[in-house]
Protein backbone atom coordinates (compact mmCIF):
# COMPACT_ATOMS: atom_id res chain seq x y z
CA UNK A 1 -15.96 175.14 2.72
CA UNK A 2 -14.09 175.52 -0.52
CA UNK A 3 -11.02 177.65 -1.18
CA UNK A 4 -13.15 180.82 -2.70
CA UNK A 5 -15.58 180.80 0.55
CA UNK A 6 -12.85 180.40 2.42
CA UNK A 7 -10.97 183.73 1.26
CA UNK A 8 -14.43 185.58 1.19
CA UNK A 9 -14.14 184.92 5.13
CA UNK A 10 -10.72 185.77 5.63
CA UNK A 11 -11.75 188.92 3.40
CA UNK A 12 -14.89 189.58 5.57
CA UNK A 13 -12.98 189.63 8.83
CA UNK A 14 -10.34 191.90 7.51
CA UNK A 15 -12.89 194.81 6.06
CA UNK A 16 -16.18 194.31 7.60
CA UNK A 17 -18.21 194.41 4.90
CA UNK A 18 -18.10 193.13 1.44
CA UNK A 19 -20.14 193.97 -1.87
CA UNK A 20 -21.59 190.82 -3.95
CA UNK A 21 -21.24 192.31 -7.24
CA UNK A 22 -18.03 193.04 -7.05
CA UNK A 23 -17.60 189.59 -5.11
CA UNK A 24 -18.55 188.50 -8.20
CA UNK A 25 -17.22 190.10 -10.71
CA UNK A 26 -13.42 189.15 -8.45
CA UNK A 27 -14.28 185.35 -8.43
CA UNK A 28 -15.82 185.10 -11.83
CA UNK A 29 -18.51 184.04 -10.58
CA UNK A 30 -22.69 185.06 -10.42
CA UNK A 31 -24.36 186.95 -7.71
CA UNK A 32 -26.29 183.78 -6.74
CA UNK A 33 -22.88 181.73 -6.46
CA UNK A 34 -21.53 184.38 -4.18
CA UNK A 35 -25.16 184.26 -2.32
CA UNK A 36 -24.95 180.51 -2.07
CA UNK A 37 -21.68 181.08 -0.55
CA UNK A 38 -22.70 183.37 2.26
CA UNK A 39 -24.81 180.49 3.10
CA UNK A 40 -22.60 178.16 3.60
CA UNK A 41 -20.16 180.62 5.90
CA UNK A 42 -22.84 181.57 7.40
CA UNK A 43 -23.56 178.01 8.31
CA UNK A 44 -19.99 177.39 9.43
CA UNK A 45 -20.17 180.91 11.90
CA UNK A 46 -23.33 179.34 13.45
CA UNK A 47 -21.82 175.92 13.96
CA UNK A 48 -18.88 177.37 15.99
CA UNK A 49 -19.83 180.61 17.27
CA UNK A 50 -23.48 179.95 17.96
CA UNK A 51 -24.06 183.17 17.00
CA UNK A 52 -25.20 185.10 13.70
CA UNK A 53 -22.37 186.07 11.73
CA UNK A 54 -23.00 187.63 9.15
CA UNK A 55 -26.04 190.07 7.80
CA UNK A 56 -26.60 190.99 4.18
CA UNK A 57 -28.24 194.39 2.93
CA UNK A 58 -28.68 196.04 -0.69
CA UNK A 59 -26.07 193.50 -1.89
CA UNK A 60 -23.37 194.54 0.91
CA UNK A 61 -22.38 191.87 3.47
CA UNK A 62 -21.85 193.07 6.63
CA UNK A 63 -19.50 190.86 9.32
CA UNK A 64 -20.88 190.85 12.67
CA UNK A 65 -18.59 189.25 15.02
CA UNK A 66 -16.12 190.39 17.41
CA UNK A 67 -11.86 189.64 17.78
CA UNK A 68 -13.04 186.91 20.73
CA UNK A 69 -15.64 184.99 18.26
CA UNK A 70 -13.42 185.65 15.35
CA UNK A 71 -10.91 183.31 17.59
CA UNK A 72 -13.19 180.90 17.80
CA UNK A 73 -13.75 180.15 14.18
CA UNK A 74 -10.33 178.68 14.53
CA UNK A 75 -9.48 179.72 10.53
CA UNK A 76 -5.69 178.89 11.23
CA UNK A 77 -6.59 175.16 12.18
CA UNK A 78 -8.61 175.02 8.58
CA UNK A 79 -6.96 172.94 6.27
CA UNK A 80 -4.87 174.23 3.38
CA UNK A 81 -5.25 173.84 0.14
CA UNK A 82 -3.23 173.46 -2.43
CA UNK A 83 -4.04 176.37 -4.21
CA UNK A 84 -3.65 178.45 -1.69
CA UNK A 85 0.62 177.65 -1.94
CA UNK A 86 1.74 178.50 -4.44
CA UNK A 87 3.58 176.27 -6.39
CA UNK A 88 5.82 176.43 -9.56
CA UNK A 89 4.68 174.76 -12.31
CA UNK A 90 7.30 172.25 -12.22
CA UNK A 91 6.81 171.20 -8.77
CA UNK A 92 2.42 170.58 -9.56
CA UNK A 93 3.69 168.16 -12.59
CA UNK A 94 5.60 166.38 -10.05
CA UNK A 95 2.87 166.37 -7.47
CA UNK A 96 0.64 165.16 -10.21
CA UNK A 97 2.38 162.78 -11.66
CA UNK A 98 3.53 161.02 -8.01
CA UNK A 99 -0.54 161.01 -7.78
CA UNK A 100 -1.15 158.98 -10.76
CA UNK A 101 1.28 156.22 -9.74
């Protein structure tokens, strides 16, 4: 999963329920991209919960799983990105430039 799909997950477990539009509109992004996206978490719920995840109505996503099979997704053993840190500008020149070498 990429970094967007990632926080639309972490979103969805903390409210519930999520509109696409506005999904959108917050990611700069189309309603299909955010469509394609619920795909692809919906994928990763069914690999490791075995179970349906997620169910989408009139544009609102609706999170289906419980704390135990939230546990399972095992979202703290994901790997980070680095846009997720945030890192001074100074520091990502540095980073960048010791990748170019």
């Amino acid at each position: 999963m990429n970094i967007r799909q990632k926080h639309i997950l972490r979103t969805l477990i903390n409210e519930k329920s999520i509109n696409i539009i506005s999904c959108a509109q917050k990611y700069n992004v189309g309603e299909r991209t955010i469509r394609y996206d619920m795909d692809i978490i919906a994928d990763y719920i069914l690999s490791r919960v075995e179970h349906q995840g997620i169910t989408i109505k009139k544009n609102v996503v609706y999170f289906l799983l419980n704390s135990q099979q939230v546990k399972e997704l095992a979202l703290d053993k994901m790997d980070n990105d680095y846009y997720e840190i945030k890192i001074p500008s100074e520091e990502r020149i540095i980073m960048i430039l010791s990748d170019l070498d």
